[in-house]
C-alpha atoms as a PDB file:
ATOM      1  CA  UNK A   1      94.521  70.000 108.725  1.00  0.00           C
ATOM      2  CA  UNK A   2      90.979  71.498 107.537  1.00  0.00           C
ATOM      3  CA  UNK A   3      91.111  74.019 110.713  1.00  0.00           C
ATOM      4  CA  UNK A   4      94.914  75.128 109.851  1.00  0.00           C
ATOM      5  CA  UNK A   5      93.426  75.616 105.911  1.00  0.00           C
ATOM      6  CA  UNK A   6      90.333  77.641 107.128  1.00  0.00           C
ATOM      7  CA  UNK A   7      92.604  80.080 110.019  1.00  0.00           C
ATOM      8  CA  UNK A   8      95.414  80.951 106.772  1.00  0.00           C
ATOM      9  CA  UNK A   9      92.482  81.407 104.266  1.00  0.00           C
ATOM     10  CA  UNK A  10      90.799  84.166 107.358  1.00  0.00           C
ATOM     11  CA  UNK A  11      93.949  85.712 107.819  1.00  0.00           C
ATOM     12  CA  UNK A  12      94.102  86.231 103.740  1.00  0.00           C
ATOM     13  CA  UNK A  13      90.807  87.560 103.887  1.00  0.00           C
ATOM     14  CA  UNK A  14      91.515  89.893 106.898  1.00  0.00           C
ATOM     15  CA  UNK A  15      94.090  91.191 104.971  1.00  0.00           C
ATOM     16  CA  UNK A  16      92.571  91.855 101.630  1.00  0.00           C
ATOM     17  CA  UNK A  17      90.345  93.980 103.647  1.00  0.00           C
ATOM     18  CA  UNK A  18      93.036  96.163 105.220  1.00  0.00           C
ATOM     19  CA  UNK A  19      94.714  96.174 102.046  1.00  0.00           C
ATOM     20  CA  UNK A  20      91.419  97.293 100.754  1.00  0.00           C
ATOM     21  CA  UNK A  21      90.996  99.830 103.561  1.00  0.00           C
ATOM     22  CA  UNK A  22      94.328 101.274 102.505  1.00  0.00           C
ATOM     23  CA  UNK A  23      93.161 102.251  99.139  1.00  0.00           C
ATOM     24  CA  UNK A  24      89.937 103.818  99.936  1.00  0.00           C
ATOM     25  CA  UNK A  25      92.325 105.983 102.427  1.00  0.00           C
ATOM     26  CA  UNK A  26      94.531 106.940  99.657  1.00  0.00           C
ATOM     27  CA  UNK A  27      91.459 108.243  98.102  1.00  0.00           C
ATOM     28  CA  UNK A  28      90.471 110.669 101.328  1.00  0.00           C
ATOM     29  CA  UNK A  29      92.453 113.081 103.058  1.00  0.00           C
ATOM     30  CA  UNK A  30      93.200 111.372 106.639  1.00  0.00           C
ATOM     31  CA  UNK A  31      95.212 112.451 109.503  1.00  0.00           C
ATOM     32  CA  UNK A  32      98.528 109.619 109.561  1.00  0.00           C
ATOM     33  CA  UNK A  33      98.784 110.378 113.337  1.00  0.00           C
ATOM     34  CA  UNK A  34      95.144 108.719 113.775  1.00  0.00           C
ATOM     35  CA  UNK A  35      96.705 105.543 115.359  1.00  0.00           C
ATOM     36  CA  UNK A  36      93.913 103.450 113.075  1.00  0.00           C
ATOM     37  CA  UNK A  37      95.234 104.638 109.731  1.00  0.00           C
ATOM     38  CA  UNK A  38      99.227 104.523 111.217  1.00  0.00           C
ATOM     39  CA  UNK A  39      97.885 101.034 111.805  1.00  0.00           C
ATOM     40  CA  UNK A  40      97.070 100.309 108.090  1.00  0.00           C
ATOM     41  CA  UNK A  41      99.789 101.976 106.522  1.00  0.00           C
ATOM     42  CA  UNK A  42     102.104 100.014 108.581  1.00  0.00           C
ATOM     43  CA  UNK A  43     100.462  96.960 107.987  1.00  0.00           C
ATOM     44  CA  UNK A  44     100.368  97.008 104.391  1.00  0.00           C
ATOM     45  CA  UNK A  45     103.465  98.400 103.759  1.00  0.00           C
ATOM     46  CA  UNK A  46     105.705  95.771 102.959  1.00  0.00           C
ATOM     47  CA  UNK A  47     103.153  94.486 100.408  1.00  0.00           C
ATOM     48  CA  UNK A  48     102.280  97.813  98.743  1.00  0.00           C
ATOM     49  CA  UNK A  49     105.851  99.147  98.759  1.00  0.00           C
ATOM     50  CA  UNK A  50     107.433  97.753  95.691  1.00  0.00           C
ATOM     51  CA  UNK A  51     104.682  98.875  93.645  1.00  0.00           C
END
């Protein structure tokens, strides 16, 4: 049960960090075709999008 804790609580933090990725680019003009960003945006979307 401790190892199924531990993988959700990496997967959070994985997230928060693309989540935070996706602000800094909102910050910086990037190029959406770059298939990194494209990545990101679709990613966090469904989070982000109501707000």
């Amino acid at each position: 049960m401790i190892i199924v804790i531990n993988v959700i609580n990496i997967l959070f933090r994985i997230y928060s960090y693309i989540i935070l990725a996706r602000i800094f680019l909102s910050w910086l003009p990037v190029d959406h075709a770059n298939p990194i960003v494209n990545f990101i945006y679709r990613v966090t979307e469904p989070i982000l999008a109501p707000f």
